[in-house]
C-alpha atoms as a PDB file:
ATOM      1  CA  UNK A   1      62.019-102.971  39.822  1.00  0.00           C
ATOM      2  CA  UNK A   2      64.695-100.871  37.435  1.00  0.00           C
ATOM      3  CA  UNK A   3      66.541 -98.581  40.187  1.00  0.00           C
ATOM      4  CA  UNK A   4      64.708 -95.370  40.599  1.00  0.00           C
ATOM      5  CA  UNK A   5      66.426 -92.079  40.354  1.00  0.00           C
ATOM      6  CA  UNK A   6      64.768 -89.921  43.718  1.00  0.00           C
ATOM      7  CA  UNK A   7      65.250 -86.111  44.178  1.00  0.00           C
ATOM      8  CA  UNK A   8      64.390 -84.560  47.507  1.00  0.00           C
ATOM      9  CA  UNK A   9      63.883 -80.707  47.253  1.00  0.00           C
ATOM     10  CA  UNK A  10      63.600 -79.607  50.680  1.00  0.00           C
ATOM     11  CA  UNK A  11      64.466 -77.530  53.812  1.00  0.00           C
ATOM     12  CA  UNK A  12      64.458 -78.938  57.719  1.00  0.00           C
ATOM     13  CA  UNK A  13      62.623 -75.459  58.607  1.00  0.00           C
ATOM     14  CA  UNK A  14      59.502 -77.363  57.180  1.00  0.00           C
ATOM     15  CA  UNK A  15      58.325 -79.953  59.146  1.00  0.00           C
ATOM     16  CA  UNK A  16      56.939 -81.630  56.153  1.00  0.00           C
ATOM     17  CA  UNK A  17      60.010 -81.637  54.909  1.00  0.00           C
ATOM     18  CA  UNK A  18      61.105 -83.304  57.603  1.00  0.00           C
ATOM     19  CA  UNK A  19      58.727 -86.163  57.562  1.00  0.00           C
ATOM     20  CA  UNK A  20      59.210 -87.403  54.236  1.00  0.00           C
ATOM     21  CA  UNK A  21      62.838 -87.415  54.624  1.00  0.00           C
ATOM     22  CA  UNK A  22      62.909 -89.316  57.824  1.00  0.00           C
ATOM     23  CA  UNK A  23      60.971 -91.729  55.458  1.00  0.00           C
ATOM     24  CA  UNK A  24      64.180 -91.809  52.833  1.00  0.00           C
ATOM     25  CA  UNK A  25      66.437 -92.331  55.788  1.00  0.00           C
ATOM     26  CA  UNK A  26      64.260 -94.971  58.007  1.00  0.00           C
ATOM     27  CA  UNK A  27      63.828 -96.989  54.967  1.00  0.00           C
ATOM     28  CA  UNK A  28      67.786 -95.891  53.699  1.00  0.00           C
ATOM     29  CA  UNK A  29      65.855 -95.184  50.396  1.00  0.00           C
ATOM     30  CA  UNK A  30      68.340 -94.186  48.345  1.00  0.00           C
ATOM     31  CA  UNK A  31      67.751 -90.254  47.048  1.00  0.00           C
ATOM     32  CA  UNK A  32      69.755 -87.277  45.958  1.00  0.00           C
ATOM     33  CA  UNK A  33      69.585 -84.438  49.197  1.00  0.00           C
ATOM     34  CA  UNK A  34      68.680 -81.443  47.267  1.00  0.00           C
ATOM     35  CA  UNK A  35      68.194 -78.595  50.005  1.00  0.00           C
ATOM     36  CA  UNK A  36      66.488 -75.234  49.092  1.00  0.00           C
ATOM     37  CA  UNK A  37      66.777 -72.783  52.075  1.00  0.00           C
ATOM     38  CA  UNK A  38      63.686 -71.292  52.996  1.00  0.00           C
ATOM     39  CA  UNK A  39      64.612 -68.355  53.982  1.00  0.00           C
ATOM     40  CA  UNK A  40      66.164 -67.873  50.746  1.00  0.00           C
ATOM     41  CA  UNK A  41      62.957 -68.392  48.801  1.00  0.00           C
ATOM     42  CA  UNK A  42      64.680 -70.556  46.440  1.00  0.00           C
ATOM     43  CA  UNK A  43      61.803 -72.292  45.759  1.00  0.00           C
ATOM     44  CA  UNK A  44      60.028 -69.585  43.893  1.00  0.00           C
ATOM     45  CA  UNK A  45      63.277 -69.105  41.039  1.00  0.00           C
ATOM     46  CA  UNK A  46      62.086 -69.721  37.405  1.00  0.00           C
ATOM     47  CA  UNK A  47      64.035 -73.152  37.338  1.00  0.00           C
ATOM     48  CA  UNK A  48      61.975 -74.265  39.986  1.00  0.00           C
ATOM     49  CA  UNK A  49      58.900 -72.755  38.615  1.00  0.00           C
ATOM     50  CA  UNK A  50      59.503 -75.053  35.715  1.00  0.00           C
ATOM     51  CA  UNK A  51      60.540 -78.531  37.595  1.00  0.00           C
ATOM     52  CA  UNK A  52      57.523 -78.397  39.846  1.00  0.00           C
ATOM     53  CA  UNK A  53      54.736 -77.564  37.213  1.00  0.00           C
ATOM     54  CA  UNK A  54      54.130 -74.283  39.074  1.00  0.00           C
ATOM     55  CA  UNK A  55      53.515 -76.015  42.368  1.00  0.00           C
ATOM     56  CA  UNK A  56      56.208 -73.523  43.808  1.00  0.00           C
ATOM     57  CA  UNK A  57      56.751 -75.428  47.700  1.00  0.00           C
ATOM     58  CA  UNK A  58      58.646 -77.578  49.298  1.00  0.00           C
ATOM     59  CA  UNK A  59      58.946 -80.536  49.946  1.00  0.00           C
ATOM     60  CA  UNK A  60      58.920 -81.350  46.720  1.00  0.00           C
ATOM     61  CA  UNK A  61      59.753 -85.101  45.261  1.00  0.00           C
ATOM     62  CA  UNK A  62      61.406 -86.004  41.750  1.00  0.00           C
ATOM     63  CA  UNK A  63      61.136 -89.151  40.956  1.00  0.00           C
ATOM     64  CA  UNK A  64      63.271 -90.475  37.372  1.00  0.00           C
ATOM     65  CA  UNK A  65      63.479 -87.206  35.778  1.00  0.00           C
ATOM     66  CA  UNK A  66      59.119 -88.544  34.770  1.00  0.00           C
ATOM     67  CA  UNK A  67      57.000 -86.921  37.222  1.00  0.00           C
ATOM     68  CA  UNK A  68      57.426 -84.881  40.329  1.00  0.00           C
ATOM     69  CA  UNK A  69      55.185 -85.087  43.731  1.00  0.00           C
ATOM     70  CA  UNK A  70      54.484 -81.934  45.159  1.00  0.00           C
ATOM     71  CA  UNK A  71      52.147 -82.569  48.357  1.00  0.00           C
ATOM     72  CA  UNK A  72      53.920 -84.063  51.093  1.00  0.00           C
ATOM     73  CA  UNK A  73      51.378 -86.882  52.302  1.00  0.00           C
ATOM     74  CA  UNK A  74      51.296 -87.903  48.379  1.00  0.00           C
ATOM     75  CA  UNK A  75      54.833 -88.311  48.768  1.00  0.00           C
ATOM     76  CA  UNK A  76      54.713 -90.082  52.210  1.00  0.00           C
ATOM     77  CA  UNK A  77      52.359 -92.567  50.077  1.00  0.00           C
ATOM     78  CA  UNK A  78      53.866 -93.032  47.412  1.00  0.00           C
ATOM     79  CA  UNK A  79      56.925 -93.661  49.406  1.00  0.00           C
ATOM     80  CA  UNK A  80      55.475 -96.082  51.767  1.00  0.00           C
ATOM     81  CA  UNK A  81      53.800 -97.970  48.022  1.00  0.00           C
ATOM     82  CA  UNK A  82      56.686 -98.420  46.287  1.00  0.00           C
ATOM     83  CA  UNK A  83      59.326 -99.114  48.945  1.00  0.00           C
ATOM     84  CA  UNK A  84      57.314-100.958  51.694  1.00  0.00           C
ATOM     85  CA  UNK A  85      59.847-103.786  51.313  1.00  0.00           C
ATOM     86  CA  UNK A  86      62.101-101.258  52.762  1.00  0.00           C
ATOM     87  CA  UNK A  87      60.029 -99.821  55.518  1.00  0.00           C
ATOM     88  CA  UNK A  88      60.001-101.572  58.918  1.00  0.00           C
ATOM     89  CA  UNK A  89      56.511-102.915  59.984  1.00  0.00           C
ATOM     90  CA  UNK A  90      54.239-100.162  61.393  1.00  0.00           C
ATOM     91  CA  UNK A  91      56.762 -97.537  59.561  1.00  0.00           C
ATOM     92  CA  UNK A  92      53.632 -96.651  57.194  1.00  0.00           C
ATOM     93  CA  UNK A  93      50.001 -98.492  57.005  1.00  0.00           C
ATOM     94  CA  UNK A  94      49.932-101.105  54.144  1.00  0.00           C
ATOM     95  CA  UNK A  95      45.626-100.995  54.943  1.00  0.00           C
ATOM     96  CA  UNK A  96      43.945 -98.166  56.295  1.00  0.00           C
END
């Protein structure tokens, strides 16, 4: 697989947040640490607007500059697909 290019737009004051990037770090998935504070509400500025395709929360998941995942279990799946060579056994269910 070509090296992918991940974005993490996030803040540790969501615990969602939180889960998908202890899945980066568990599986030392490499990804750029892109951190929006909440309190802030940087996540509702035009730019972001735009990136997201309106979907104006966070976490939110860029993957190659292609698509963007906005839901956090989507991105705990998609995560858990395309790196489970990375992930420890048990780390995320390869059959549910």
């Amino acid at each position: 697989m070509e090296s992918e290019k991940l974005e993490l737009y996030h803040d540790l004051v969501s615990q969602p947040s939180r889960a998908v990037k202890a899945l980066l770090d568990a599986g030392e998935i490499e990804y750029e640490n892109k951190r929006l504070p909440f309190a802030e509400k940087a996540w509702k500025e035009e730019w972001f607007d735009k990136m997201s395709g309106g979907h104006n929360h966070i976490p939110f998941l860029k993957v190659n500059d292609d698509f963007g995942i906005s839901e956090s279990a989507s991105q705990l799946r998609y995560l858990g697909t395309v790196h489970a060579e990375k992930l420890s056994a048990g780390i995320y269910p390869t059959e549910l």
